[in-house]
C-alpha atoms as a PDB file:
ATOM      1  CA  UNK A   1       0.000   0.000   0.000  1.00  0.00           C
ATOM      2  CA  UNK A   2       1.392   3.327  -1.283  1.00  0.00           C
ATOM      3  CA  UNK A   3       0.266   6.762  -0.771  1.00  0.00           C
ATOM      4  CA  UNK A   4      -2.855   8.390   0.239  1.00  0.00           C
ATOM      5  CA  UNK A   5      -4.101   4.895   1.375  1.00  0.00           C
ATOM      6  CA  UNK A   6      -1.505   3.963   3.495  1.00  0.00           C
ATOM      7  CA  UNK A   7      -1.224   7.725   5.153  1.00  0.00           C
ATOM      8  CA  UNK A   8      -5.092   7.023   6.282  1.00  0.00           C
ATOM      9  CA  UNK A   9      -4.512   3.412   7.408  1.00  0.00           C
ATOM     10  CA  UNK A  10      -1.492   4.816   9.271  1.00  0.00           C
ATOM     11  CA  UNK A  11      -3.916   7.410  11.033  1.00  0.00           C
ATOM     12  CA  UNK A  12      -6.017   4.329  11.695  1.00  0.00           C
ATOM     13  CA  UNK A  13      -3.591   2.808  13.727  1.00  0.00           C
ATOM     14  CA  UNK A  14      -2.669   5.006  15.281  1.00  0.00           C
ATOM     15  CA  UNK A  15      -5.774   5.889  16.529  1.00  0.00           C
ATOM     16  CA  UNK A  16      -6.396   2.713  17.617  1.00  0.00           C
ATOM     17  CA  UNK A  17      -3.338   2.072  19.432  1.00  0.00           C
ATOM     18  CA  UNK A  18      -3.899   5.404  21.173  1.00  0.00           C
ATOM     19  CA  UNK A  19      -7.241   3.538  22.683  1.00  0.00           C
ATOM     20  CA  UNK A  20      -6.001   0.359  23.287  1.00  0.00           C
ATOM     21  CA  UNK A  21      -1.846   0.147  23.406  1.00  0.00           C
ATOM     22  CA  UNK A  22      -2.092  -3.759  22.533  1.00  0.00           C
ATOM     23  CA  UNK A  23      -3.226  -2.213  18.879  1.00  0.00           C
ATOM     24  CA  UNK A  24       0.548  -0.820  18.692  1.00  0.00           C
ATOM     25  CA  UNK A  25       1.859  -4.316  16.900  1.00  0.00           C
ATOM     26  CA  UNK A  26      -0.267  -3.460  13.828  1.00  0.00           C
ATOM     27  CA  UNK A  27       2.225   0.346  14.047  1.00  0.00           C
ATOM     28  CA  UNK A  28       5.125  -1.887  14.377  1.00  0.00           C
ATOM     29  CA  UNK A  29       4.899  -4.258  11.574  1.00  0.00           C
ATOM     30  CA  UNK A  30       3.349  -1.878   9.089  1.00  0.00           C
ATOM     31  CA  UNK A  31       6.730   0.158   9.940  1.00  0.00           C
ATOM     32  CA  UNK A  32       9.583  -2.065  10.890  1.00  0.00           C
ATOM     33  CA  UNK A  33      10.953  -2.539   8.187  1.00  0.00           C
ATOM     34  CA  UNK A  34      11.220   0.882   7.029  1.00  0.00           C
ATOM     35  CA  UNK A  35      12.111   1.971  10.138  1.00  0.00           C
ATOM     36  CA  UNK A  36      15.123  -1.014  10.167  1.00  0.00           C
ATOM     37  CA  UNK A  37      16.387  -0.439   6.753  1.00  0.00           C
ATOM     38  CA  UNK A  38      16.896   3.579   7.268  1.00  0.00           C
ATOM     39  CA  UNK A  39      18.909   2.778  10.481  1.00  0.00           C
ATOM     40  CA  UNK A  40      20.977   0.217   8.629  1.00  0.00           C
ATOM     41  CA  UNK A  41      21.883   2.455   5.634  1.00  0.00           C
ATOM     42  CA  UNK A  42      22.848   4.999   8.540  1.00  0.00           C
ATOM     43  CA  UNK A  43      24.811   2.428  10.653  1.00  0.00           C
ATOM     44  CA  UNK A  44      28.329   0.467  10.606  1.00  0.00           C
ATOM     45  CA  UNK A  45      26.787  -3.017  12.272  1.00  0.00           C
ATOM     46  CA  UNK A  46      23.751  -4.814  12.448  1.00  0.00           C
ATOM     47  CA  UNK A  47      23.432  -4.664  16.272  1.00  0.00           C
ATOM     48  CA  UNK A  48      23.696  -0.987  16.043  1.00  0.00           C
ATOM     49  CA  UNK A  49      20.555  -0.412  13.935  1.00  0.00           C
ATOM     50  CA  UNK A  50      18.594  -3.316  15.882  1.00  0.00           C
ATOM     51  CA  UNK A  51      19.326  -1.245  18.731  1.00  0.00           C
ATOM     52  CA  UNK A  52      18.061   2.002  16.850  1.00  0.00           C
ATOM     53  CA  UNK A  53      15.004   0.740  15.614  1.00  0.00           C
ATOM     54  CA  UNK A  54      14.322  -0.827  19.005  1.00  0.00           C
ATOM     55  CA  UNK A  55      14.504   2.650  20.713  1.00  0.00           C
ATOM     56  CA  UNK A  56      12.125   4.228  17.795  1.00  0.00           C
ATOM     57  CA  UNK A  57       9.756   2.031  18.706  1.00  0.00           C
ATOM     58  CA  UNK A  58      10.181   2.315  22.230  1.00  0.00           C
ATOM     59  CA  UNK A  59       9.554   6.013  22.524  1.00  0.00           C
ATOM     60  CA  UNK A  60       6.908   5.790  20.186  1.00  0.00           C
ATOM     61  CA  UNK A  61       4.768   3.593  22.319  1.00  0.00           C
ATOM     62  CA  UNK A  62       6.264   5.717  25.215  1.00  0.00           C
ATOM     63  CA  UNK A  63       4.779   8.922  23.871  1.00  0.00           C
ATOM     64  CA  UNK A  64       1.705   7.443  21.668  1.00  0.00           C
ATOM     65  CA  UNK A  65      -0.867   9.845  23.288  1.00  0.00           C
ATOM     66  CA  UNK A  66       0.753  12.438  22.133  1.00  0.00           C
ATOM     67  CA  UNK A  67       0.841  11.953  18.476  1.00  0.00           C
END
Protein backbone atom coordinates (compact mmCIF):
# COMPACT_ATOMS: atom_id res chain seq x y z
CA UNK A 1 0.00 0.00 0.00
CA UNK A 2 1.39 3.33 -1.28
CA UNK A 3 0.27 6.76 -0.77
CA UNK A 4 -2.86 8.39 0.24
CA UNK A 5 -4.10 4.90 1.38
CA UNK A 6 -1.50 3.96 3.49
CA UNK A 7 -1.22 7.72 5.15
CA UNK A 8 -5.09 7.02 6.28
CA UNK A 9 -4.51 3.41 7.41
CA UNK A 10 -1.49 4.82 9.27
CA UNK A 11 -3.92 7.41 11.03
CA UNK A 12 -6.02 4.33 11.69
CA UNK A 13 -3.59 2.81 13.73
CA UNK A 14 -2.67 5.01 15.28
CA UNK A 15 -5.77 5.89 16.53
CA UNK A 16 -6.40 2.71 17.62
CA UNK A 17 -3.34 2.07 19.43
CA UNK A 18 -3.90 5.40 21.17
CA UNK A 19 -7.24 3.54 22.68
CA UNK A 20 -6.00 0.36 23.29
CA UNK A 21 -1.85 0.15 23.41
CA UNK A 22 -2.09 -3.76 22.53
CA UNK A 23 -3.23 -2.21 18.88
CA UNK A 24 0.55 -0.82 18.69
CA UNK A 25 1.86 -4.32 16.90
CA UNK A 26 -0.27 -3.46 13.83
CA UNK A 27 2.23 0.35 14.05
CA UNK A 28 5.13 -1.89 14.38
CA UNK A 29 4.90 -4.26 11.57
CA UNK A 30 3.35 -1.88 9.09
CA UNK A 31 6.73 0.16 9.94
CA UNK A 32 9.58 -2.07 10.89
CA UNK A 33 10.95 -2.54 8.19
CA UNK A 34 11.22 0.88 7.03
CA UNK A 35 12.11 1.97 10.14
CA UNK A 36 15.12 -1.01 10.17
CA UNK A 37 16.39 -0.44 6.75
CA UNK A 38 16.90 3.58 7.27
CA UNK A 39 18.91 2.78 10.48
CA UNK A 40 20.98 0.22 8.63
CA UNK A 41 21.88 2.45 5.63
CA UNK A 42 22.85 5.00 8.54
CA UNK A 43 24.81 2.43 10.65
CA UNK A 44 28.33 0.47 10.61
CA UNK A 45 26.79 -3.02 12.27
CA UNK A 46 23.75 -4.81 12.45
CA UNK A 47 23.43 -4.66 16.27
CA UNK A 48 23.70 -0.99 16.04
CA UNK A 49 20.56 -0.41 13.93
CA UNK A 50 18.59 -3.32 15.88
CA UNK A 51 19.33 -1.24 18.73
CA UNK A 52 18.06 2.00 16.85
CA UNK A 53 15.00 0.74 15.61
CA UNK A 54 14.32 -0.83 19.01
CA UNK A 55 14.50 2.65 20.71
CA UNK A 56 12.12 4.23 17.79
CA UNK A 57 9.76 2.03 18.71
CA UNK A 58 10.18 2.32 22.23
CA UNK A 59 9.55 6.01 22.52
CA UNK A 60 6.91 5.79 20.19
CA UNK A 61 4.77 3.59 22.32
CA UNK A 62 6.26 5.72 25.21
CA UNK A 63 4.78 8.92 23.87
CA UNK A 64 1.71 7.44 21.67
CA UNK A 65 -0.87 9.85 23.29
CA UNK A 66 0.75 12.44 22.13
CA UNK A 67 0.84 11.95 18.48
Amino acid sequence: MRGPDKAAAERIAVKAAQRDPRRFADLYQCNFERVYAFAAQHTRSREEAEDITAEVFHRALANLARF
